[in-house]
Protein backbone atom coordinates (compact mmCIF):
# COMPACT_ATOMS: atom_id res chain seq x y z
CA UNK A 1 56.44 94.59 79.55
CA UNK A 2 57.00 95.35 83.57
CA UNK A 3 59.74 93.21 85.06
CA UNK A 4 59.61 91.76 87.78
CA UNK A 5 61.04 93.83 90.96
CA UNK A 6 63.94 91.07 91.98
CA UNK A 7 64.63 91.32 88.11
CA UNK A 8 65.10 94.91 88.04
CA UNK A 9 66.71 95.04 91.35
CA UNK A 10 69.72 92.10 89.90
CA UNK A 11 70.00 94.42 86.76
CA UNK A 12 70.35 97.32 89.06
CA UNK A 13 72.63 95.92 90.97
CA UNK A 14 74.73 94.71 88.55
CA UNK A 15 75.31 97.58 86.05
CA UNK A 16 77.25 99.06 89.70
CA UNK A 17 79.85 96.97 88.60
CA UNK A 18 82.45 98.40 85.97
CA UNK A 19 82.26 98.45 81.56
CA UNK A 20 78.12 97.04 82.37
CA UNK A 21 75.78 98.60 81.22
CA UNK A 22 72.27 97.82 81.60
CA UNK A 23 72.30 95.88 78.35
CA UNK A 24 74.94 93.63 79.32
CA UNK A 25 73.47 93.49 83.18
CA UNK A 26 70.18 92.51 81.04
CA UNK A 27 72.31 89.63 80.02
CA UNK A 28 73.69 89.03 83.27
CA UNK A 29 70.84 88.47 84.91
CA UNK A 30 68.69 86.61 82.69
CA UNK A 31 72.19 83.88 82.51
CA UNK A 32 71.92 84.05 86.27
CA UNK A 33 67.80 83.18 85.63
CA UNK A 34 68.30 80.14 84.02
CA UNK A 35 71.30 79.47 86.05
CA UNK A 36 70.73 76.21 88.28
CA UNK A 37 70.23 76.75 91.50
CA UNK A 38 73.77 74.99 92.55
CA UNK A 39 75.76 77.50 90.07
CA UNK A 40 73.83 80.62 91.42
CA UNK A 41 74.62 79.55 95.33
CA UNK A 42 78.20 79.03 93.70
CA UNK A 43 78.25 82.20 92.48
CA UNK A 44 76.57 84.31 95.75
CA UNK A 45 79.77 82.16 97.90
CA UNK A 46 82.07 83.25 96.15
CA UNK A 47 80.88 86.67 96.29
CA UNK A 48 80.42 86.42 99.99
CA UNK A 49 83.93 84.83 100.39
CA UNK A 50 86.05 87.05 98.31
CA UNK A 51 84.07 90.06 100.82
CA UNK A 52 84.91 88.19 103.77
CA UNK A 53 88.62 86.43 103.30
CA UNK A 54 90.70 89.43 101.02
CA UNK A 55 92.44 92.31 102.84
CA UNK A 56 95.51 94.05 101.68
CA UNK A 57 98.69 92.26 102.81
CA UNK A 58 100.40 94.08 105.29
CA UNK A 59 103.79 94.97 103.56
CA UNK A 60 103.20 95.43 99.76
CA UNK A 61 99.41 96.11 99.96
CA UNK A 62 98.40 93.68 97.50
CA UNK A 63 94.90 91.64 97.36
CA UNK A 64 95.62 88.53 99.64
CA UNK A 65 93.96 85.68 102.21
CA UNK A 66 97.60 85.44 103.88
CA UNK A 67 99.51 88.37 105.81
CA UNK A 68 102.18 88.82 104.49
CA UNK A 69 100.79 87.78 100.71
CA UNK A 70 102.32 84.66 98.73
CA UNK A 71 104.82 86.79 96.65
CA UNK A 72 106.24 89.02 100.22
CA UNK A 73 106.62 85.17 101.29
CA UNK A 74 108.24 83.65 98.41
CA UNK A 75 111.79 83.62 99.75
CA UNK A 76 112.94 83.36 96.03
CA UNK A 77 112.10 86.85 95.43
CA UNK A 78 114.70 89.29 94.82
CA UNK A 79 113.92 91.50 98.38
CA UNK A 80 115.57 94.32 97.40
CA UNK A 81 114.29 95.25 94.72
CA UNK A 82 110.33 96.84 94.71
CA UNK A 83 108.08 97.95 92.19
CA UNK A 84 105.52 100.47 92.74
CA UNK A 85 102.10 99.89 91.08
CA UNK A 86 98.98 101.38 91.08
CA UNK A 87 96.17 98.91 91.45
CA UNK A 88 96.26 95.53 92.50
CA UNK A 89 95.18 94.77 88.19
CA UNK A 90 98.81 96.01 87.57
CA UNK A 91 100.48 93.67 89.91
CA UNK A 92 98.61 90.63 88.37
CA UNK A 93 99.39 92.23 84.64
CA UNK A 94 103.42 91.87 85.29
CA UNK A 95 103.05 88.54 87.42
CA UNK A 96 101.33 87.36 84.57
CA UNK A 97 104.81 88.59 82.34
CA UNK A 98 106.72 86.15 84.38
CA UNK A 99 109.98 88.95 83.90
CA UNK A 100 110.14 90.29 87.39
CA UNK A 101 111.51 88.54 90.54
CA UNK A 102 110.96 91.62 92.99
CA UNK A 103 108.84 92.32 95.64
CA UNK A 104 105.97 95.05 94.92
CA UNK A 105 103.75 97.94 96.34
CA UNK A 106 100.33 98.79 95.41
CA UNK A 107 99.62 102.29 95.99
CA UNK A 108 96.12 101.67 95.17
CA UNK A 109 95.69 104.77 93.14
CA UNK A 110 97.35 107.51 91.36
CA UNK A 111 97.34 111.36 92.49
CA UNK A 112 94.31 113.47 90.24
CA UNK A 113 93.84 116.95 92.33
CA UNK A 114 91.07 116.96 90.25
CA UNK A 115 89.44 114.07 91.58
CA UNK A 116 90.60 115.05 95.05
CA UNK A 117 93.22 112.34 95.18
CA UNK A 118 96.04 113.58 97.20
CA UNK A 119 99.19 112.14 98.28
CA UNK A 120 97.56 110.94 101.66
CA UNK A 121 94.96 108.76 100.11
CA UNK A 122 97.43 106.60 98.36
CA UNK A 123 100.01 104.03 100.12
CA UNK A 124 102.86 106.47 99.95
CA UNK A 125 103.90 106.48 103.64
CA UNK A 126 104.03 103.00 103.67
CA UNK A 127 106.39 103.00 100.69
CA UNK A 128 108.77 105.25 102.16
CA UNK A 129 108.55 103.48 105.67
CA UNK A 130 109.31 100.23 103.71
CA UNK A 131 112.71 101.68 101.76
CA UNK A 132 115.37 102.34 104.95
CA UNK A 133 113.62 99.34 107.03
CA UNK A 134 113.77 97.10 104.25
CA UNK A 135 117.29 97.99 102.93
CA UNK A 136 116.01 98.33 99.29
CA UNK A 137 118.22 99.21 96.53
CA UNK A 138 115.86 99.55 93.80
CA UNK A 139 112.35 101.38 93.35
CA UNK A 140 110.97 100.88 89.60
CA UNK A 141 108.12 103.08 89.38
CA UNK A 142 105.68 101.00 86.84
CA UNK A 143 102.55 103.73 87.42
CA UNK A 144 100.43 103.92 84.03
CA UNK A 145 101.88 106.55 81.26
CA UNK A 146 98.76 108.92 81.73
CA UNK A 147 99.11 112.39 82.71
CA UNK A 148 98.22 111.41 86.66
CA UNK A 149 100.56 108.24 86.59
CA UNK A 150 103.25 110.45 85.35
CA UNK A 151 102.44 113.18 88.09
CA UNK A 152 102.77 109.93 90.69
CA UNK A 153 105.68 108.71 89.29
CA UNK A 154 107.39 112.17 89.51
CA UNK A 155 106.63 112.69 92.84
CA UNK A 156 107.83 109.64 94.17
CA UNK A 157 111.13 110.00 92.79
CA UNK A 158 111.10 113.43 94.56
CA UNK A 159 110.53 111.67 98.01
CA UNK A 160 112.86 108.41 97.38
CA UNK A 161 115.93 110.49 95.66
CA UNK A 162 117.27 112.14 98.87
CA UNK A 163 117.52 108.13 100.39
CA UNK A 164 120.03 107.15 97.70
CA UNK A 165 117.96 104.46 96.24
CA UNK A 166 117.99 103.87 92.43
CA UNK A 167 115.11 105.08 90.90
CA UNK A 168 113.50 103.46 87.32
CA UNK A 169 111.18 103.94 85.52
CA UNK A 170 109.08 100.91 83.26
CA UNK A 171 109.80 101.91 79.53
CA UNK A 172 107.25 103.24 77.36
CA UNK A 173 107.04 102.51 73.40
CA UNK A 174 106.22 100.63 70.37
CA UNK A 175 104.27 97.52 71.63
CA UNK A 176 105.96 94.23 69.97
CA UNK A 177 104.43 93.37 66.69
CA UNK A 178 103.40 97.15 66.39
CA UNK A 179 103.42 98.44 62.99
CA UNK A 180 105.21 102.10 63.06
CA UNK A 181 102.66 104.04 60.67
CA UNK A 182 99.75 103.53 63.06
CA UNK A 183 101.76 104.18 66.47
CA UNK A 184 100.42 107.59 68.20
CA UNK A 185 102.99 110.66 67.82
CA UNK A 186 103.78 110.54 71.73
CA UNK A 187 104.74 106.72 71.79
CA UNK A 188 107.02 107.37 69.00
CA UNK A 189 108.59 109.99 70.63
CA UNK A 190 109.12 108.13 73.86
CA UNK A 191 110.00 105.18 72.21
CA UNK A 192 112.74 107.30 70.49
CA UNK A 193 113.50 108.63 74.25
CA UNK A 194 113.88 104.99 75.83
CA UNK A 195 116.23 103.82 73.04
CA UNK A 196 118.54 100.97 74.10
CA UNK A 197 121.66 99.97 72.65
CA UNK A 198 121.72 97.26 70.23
């Protein structure tokens, strides 16, 4: 059975958006169907809002209405100390942890040559302007443990070492509650690596 073109055009539309497929944007669509009217509006504002109110904050390049974003204004946050994330996600991921008082940066993106990601599409000339003006003492580089967000990590510490600045890295290993037999070979082994005392 033929859908109906503004059927096929919502599925289309949304499996564009990331992890949907056309099964799941099948689903999608026919919730958004029978959907009152009020929730659908609902749903195109907030679409339309979130496309016309978010820009990057100036400083730390994170999602925000505000310039400079709610945590650059917080004047409870430890100023000088940053940590450098890839993506917007990861900054929400260790808010949500509730362990660090810093500021951040979002580089929005790691460096993949392959991909044709180089050091000038990501936020990294903002990071080192930020350092000397900002009088920070401590970069933790929290970039994901893949191949490319240890290639990112490495070359920042290139570029920050010569400024004196103490460079760390986020540790990588067993996750709590983990059960040793069924941890991957290379988490062992950095688990092993970041050791702490006891």
């Amino acid at each position: 059975m033929a859908l109906p073109q503004p059927i096929l055009r919502l599925i289309k539309e949304l499996t564009k958006l990331p992890g949907v497929g056309e099964k799941t944007a099948s689903r999608l669509a026919m919730y958004i169907i029978r959907s009152s009217p009020a929730d659908v509006e609902s749903l195109a504002r907030a679409l339309r809002e979130v496309k016309e109110k978010i820009r990057l904050c100036s400083r730390c390049f994170n999602l925000t209405e505000q310039d400079p974003c709610a945590i650059c204004a917080d004047p409870r946050r430890d100023n000088k100390i940053i940590c450098v994330v890839s993506s917007p996600e990861d900054l929400m991921a260790l808010e949500k942890s509730r362990s660090f008082h810093g500021l951040y940066h979002v580089l929005h993106g790691v460096l993949s040559p392959l991909d044709g990601i180089g050091p000038q599409d990501l936020k990294i000339q903002e990071l080192l302007s930020r350092l000397p003006q900002e009088k920070i003492t401590e970069v933790i580089l929290a970039t994901n443990p893949s191949a490319e967000g240890e290639a990112t990590a490495q070359y920042l510490a290139q570029l920050i070492k010569p400024l004196s600045i103490k460079i760390t890295r986020i540790a990588r290993g067993v996750p709590m509650g983990g059960d040793l037999q069924y941890i991957d070979e290379v988490t062992l082994g950095k688990s092993l690596e970041n050791r702490v005392p006891f």
